[in-house]
C-alpha atoms as a PDB file:
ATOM      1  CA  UNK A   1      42.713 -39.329   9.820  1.00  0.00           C
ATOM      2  CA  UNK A   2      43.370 -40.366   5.981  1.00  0.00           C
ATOM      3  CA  UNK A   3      40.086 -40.246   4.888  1.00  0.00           C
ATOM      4  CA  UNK A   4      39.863 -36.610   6.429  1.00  0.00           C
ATOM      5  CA  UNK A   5      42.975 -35.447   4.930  1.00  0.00           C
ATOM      6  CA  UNK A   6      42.112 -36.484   1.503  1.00  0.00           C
ATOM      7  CA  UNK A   7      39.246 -34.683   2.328  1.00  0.00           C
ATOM      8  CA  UNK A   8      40.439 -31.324   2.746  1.00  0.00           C
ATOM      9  CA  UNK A   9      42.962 -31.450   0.101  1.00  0.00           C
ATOM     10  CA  UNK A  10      39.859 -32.286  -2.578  1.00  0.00           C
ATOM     11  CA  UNK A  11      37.434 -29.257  -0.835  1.00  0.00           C
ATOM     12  CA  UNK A  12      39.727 -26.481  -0.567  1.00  0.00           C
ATOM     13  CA  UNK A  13      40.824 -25.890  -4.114  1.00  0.00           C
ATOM     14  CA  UNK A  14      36.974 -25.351  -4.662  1.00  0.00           C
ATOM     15  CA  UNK A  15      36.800 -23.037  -1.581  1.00  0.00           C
ATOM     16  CA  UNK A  16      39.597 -21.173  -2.779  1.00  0.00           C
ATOM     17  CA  UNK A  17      37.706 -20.449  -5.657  1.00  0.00           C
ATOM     18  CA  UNK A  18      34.988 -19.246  -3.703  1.00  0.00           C
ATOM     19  CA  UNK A  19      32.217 -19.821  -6.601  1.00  0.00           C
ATOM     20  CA  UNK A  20      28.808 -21.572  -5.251  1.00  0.00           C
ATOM     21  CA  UNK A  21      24.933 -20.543  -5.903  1.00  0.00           C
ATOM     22  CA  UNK A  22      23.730 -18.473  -3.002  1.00  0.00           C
ATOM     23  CA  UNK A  23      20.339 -17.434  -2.668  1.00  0.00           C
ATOM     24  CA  UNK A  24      21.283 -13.595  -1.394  1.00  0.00           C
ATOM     25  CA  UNK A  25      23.632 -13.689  -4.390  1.00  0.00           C
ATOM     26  CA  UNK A  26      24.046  -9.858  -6.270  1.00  0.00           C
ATOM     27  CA  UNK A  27      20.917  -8.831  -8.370  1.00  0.00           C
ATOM     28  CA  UNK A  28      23.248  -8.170 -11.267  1.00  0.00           C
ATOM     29  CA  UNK A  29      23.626 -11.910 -11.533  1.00  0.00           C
ATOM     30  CA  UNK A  30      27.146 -12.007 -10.190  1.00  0.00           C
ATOM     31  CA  UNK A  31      28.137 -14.744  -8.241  1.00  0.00           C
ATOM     32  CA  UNK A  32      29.178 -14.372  -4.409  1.00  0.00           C
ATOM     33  CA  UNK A  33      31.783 -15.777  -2.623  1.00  0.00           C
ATOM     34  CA  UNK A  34      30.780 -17.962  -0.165  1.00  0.00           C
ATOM     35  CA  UNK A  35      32.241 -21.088   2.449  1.00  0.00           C
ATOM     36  CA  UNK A  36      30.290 -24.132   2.721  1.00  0.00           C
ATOM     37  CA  UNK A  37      29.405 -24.608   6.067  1.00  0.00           C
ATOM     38  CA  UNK A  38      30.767 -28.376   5.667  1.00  0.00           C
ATOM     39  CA  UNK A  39      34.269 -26.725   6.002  1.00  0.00           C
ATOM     40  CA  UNK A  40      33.660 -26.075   9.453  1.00  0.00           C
ATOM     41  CA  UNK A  41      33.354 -29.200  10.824  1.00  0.00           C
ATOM     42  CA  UNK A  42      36.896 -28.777  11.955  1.00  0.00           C
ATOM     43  CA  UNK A  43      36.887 -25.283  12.906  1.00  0.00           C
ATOM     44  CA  UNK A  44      36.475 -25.154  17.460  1.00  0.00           C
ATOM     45  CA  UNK A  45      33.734 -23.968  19.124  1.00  0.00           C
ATOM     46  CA  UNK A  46      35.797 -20.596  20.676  1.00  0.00           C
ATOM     47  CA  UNK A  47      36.455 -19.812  17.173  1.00  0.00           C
ATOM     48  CA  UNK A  48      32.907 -19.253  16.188  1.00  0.00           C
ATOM     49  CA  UNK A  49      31.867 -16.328  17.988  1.00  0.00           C
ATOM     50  CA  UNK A  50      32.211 -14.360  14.881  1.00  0.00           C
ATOM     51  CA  UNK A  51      30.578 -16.151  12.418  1.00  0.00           C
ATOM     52  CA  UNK A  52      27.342 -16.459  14.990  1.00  0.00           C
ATOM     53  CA  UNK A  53      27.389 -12.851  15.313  1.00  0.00           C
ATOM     54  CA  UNK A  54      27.594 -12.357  11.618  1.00  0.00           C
ATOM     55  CA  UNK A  55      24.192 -15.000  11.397  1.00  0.00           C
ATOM     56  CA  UNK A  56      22.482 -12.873  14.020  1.00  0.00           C
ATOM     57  CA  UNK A  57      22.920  -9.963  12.259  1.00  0.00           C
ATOM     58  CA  UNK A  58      21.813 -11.575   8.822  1.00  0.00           C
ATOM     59  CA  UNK A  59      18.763 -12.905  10.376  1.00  0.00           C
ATOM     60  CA  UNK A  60      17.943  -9.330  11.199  1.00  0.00           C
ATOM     61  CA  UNK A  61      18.776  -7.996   7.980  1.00  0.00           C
ATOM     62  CA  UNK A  62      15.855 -10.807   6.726  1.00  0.00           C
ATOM     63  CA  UNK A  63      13.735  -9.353   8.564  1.00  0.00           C
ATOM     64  CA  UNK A  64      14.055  -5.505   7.775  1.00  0.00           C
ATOM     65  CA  UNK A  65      13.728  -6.713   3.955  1.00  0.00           C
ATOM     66  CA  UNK A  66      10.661  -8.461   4.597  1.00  0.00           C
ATOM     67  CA  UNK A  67       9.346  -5.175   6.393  1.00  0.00           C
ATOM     68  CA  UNK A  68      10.341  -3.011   3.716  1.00  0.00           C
ATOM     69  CA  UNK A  69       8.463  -5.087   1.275  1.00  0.00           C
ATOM     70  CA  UNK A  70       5.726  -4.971   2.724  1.00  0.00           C
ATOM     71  CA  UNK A  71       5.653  -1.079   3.449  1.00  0.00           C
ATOM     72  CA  UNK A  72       5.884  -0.858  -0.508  1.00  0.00           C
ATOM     73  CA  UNK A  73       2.723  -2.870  -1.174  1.00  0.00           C
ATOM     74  CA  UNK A  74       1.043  -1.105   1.388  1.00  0.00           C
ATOM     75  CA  UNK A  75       1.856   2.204  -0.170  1.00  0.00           C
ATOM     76  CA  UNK A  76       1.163   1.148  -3.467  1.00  0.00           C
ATOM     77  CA  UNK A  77      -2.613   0.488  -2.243  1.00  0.00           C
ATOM     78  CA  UNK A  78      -2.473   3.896  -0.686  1.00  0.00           C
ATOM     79  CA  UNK A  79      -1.582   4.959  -4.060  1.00  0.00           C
ATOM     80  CA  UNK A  80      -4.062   3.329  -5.446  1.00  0.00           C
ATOM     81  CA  UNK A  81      -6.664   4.425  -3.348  1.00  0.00           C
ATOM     82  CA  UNK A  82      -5.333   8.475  -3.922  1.00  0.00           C
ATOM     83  CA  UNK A  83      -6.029   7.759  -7.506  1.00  0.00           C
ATOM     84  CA  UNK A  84      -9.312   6.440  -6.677  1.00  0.00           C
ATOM     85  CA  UNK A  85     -10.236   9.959  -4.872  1.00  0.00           C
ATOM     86  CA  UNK A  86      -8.591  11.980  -7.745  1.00  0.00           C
ATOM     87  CA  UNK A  87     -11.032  10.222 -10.319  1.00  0.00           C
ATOM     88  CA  UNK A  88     -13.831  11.277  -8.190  1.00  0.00           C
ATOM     89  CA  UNK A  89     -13.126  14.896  -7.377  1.00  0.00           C
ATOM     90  CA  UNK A  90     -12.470  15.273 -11.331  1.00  0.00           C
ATOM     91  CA  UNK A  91     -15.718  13.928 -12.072  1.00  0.00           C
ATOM     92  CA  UNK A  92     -16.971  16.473  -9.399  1.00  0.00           C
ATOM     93  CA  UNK A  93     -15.476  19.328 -11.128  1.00  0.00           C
ATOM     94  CA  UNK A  94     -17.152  18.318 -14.230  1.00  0.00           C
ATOM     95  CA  UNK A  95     -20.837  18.181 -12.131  1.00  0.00           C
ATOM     96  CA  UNK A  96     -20.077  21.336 -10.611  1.00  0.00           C
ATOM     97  CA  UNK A  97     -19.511  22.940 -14.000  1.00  0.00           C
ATOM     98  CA  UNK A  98     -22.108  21.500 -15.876  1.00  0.00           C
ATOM     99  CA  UNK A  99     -24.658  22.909 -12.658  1.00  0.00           C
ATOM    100  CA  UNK A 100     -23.148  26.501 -13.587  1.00  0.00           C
ATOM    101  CA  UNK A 101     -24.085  26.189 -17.021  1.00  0.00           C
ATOM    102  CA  UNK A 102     -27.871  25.521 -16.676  1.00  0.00           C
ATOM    103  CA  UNK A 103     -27.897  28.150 -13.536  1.00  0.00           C
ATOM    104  CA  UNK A 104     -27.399  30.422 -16.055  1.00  0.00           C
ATOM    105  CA  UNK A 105     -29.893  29.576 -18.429  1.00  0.00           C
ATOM    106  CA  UNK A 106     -32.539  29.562 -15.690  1.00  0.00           C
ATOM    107  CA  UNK A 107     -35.133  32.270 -14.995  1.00  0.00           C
ATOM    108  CA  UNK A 108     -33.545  35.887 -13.774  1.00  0.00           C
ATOM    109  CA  UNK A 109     -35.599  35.683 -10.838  1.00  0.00           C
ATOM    110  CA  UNK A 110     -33.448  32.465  -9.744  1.00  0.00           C
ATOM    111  CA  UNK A 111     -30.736  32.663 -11.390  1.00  0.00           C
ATOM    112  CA  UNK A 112     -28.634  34.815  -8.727  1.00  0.00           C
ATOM    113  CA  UNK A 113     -29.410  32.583  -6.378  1.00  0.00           C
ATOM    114  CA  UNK A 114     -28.402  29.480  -8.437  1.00  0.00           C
ATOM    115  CA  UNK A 115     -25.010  30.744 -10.069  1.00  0.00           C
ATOM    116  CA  UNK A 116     -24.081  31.549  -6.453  1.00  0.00           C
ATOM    117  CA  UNK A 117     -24.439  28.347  -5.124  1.00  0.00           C
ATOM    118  CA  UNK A 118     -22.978  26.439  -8.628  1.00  0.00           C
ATOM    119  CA  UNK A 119     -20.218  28.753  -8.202  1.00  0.00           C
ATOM    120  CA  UNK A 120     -19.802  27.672  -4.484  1.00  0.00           C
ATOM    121  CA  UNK A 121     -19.664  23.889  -5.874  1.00  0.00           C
ATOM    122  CA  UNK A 122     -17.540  24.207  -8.003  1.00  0.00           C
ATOM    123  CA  UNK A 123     -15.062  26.396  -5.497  1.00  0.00           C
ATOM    124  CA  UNK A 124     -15.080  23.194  -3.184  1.00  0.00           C
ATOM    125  CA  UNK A 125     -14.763  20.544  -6.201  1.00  0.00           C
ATOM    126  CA  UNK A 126     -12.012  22.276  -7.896  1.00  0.00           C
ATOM    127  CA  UNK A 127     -10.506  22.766  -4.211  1.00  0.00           C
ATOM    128  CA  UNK A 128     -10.642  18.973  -3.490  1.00  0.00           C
ATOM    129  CA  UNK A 129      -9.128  18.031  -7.073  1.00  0.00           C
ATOM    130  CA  UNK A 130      -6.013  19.760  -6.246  1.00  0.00           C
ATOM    131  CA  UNK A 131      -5.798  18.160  -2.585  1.00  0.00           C
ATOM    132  CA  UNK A 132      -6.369  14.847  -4.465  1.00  0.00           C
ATOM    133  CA  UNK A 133      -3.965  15.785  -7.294  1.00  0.00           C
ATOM    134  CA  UNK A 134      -1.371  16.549  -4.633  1.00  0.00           C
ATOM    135  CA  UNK A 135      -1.980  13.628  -2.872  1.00  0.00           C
ATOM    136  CA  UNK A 136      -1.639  11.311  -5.520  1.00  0.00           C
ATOM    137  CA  UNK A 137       1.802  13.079  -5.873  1.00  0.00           C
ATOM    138  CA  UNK A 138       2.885  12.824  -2.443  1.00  0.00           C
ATOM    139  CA  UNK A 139       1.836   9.071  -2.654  1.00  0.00           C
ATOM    140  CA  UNK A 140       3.864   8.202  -5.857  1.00  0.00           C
ATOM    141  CA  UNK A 141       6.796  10.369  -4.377  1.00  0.00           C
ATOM    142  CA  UNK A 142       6.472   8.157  -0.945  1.00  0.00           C
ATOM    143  CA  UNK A 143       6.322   5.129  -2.326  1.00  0.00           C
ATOM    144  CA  UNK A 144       9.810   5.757  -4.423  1.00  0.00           C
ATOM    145  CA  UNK A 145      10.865   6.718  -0.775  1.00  0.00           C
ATOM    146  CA  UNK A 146       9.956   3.160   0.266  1.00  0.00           C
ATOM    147  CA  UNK A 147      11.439   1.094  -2.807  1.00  0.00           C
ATOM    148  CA  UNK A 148      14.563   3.350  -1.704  1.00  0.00           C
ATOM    149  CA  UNK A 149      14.464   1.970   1.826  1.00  0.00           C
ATOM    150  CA  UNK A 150      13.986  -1.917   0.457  1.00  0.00           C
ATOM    151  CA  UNK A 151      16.988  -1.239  -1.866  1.00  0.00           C
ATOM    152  CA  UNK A 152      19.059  -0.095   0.419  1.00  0.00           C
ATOM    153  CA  UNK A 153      17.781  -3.441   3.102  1.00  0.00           C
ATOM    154  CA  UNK A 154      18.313  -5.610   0.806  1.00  0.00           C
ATOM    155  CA  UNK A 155      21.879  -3.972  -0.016  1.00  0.00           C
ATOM    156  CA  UNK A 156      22.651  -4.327   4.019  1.00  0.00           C
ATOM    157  CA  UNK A 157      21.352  -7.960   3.723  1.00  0.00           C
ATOM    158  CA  UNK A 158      23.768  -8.675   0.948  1.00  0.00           C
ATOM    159  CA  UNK A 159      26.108  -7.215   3.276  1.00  0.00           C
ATOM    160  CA  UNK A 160      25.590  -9.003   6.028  1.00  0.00           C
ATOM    161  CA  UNK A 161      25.924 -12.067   4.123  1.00  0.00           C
ATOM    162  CA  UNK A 162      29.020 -11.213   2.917  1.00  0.00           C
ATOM    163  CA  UNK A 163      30.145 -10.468   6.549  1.00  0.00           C
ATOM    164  CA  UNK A 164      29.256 -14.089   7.250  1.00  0.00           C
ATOM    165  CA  UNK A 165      31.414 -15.829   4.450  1.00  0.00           C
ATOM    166  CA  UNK A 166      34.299 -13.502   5.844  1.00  0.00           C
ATOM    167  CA  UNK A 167      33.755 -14.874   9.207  1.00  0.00           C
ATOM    168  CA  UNK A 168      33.611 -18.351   7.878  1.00  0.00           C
ATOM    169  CA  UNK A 169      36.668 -17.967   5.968  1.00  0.00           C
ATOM    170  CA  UNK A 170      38.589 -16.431   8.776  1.00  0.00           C
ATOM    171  CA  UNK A 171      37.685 -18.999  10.740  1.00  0.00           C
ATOM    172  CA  UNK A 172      38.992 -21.871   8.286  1.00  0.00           C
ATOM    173  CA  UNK A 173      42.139 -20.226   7.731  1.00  0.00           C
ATOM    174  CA  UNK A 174      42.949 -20.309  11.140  1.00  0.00           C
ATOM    175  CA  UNK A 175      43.097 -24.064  10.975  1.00  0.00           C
ATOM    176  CA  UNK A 176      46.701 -25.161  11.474  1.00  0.00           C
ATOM    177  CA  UNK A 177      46.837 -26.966   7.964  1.00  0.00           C
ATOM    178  CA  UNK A 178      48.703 -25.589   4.463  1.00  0.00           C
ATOM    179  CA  UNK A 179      45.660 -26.583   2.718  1.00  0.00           C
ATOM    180  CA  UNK A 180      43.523 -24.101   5.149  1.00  0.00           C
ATOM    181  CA  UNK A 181      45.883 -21.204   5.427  1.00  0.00           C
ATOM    182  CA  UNK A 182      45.949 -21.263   1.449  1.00  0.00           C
ATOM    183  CA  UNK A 183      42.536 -19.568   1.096  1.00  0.00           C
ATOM    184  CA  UNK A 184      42.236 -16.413   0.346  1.00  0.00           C
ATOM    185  CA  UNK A 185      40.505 -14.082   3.065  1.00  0.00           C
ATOM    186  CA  UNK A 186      41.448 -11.133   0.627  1.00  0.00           C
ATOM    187  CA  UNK A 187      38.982 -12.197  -1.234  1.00  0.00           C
ATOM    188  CA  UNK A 188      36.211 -12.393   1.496  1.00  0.00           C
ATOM    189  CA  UNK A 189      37.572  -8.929   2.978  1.00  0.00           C
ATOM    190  CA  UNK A 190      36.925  -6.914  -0.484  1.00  0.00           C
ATOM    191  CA  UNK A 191      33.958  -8.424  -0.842  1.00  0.00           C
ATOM    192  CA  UNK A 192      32.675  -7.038   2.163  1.00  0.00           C
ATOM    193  CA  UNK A 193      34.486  -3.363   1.669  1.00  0.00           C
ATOM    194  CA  UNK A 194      32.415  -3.350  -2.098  1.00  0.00           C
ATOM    195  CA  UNK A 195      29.071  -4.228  -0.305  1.00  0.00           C
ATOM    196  CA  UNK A 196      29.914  -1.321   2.495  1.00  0.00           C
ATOM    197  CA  UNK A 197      30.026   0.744  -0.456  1.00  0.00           C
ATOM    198  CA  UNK A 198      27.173  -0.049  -1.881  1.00  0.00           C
ATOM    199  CA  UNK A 199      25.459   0.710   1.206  1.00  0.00           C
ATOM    200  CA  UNK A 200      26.837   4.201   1.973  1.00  0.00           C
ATOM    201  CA  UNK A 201      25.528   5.063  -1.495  1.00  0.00           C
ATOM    202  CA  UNK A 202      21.947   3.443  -0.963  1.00  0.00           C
ATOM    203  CA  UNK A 203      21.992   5.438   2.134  1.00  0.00           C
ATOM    204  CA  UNK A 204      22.181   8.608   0.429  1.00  0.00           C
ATOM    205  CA  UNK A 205      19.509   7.925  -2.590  1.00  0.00           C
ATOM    206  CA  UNK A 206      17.083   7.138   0.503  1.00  0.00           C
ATOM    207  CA  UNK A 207      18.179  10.040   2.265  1.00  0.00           C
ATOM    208  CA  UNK A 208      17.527  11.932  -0.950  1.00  0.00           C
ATOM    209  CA  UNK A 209      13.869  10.357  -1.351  1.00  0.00           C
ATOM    210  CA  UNK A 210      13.457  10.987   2.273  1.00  0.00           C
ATOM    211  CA  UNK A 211      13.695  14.768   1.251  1.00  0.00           C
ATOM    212  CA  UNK A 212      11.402  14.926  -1.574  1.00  0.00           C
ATOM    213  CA  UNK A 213       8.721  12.689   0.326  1.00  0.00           C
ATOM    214  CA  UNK A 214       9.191  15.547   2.815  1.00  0.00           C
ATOM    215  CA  UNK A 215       8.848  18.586   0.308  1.00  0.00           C
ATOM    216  CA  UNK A 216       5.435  16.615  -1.353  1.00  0.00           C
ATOM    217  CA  UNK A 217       4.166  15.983   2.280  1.00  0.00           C
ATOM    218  CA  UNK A 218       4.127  20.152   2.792  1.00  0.00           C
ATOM    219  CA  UNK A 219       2.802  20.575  -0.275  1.00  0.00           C
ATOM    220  CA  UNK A 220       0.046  18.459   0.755  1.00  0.00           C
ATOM    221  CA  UNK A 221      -0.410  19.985   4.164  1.00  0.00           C
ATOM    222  CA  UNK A 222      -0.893  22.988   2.176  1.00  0.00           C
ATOM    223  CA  UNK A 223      -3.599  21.915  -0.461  1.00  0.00           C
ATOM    224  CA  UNK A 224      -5.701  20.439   2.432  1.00  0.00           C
ATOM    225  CA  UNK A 225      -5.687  23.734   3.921  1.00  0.00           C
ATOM    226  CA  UNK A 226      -6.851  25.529   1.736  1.00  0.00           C
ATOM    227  CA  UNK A 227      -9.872  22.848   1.600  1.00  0.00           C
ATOM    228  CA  UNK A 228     -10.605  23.014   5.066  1.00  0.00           C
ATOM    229  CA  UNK A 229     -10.696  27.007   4.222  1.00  0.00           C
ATOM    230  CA  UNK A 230     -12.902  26.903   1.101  1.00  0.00           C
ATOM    231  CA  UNK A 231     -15.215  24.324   3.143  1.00  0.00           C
ATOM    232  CA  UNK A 232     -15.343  27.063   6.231  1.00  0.00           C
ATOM    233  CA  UNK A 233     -16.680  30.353   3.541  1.00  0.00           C
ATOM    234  CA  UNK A 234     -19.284  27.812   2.230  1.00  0.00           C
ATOM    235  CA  UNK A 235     -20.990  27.428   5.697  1.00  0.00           C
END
């Protein structure tokens, strides 16, 4: 019973100050508050309901950041791929216009006939360089859409986290010792109102890319149209 009080009057002070290395700490370098989980040795098994709630919800937080993640890397290979296609219907345009130039150095008894299909080329390549050109847009604009989303799960992960320190610290100052009651949930409880913030705001940039994703997704719709139109006069 000694050794465990002298135990608790050395830890506390240090969990008062809340200051330890977490690995969900803030990305602006700022250190979190956080309860070791040594400090609940003491704390009864009815008065851990919160904190495993807290840890379920964190765990699913993980896993929405991991998702996110990897819907950015995906979309930057879409990207990449968009950009591949706009390379090639430039270089078509080019083809297409160089073929118009020598139609119409040809013989006047082909040449008609040769301008009009060079001309019909270069219709359809020009046509598919603005469907790629848009498409390379819509791709950029989606996948500042997706970083929006990771931001704002890894925001609601840091949240989370912070939900589980408050839970923790709750839980400890519930002990019926001075040195327990002396820490300072306050601390714990803003911590968690700043993160809530944080979120609410996150939610709105992604709303916000969510909108422009939207308006370069029409635009889109509408250049590919207007290729499937071009490709229907040609035949």
């Amino acid at each position: 019973m000694k050794m465990r009080t002298i135990r608790w009057l050395v830890l506390i002070p240090a969990l008062a100050i809340g200051c330890k290395s977490n690995p969900f700490s803030d990305r602006d370098g700022s250190a979190a508050l956080v309860v070791d989980d040594d400090f609940l040795v003491d704390v009864p098994e009815s008065d851990r309901a919160d904190i495993a709630v807290a840890r379920t919800e964190r765990s699913e937080m993980r896993d929405l950041v991991a998702i996110a993640e990897r819907n950015v890397e995906q979309g930057r290979r879409q990207l990449d791929v968009a950009e591949e296609e706009l390379a090639a219907a430039e270089a078509a345009v080019r083809t297409a216009e160089k073929s118009l130039a020598v139609a119409g150095e040809d013989d006047e008894s082909v040449r008609a006939s040769e301008i009009g299909d060079a001309n019909r080329r270069l219709e359809g390549a020009r046509a598919r360089k603005h469907w790629a050109r848009s498409k390379v847009a819509y791709q950029g604009t989606h996948i500042s859409r997706l970083e929006s989303q990771t931001d704002l799960a890894r925001l609601r992960l840091e949240w989370s986290e912070a939900r589980v320190e408050l839970a923790k610290a709750r839980a400890v100052h519930e002990l019926d010792r001075p040195e327990a009651r002396a820490l300072s949930v306050g601390e714990f409880e803003a911590r968690v109102a700043e993160k809530q913030v944080e979120v609410a705001m996150a939610e709105i940039d992604a709303q916000a890319w969510e909108k422009k994703a939207q308006v370069r997704q029409h635009a889109l719709d509408d250049r590919l149209a207007g290729l499937s139109e071009t490709r229907e006069r040609h035949h």
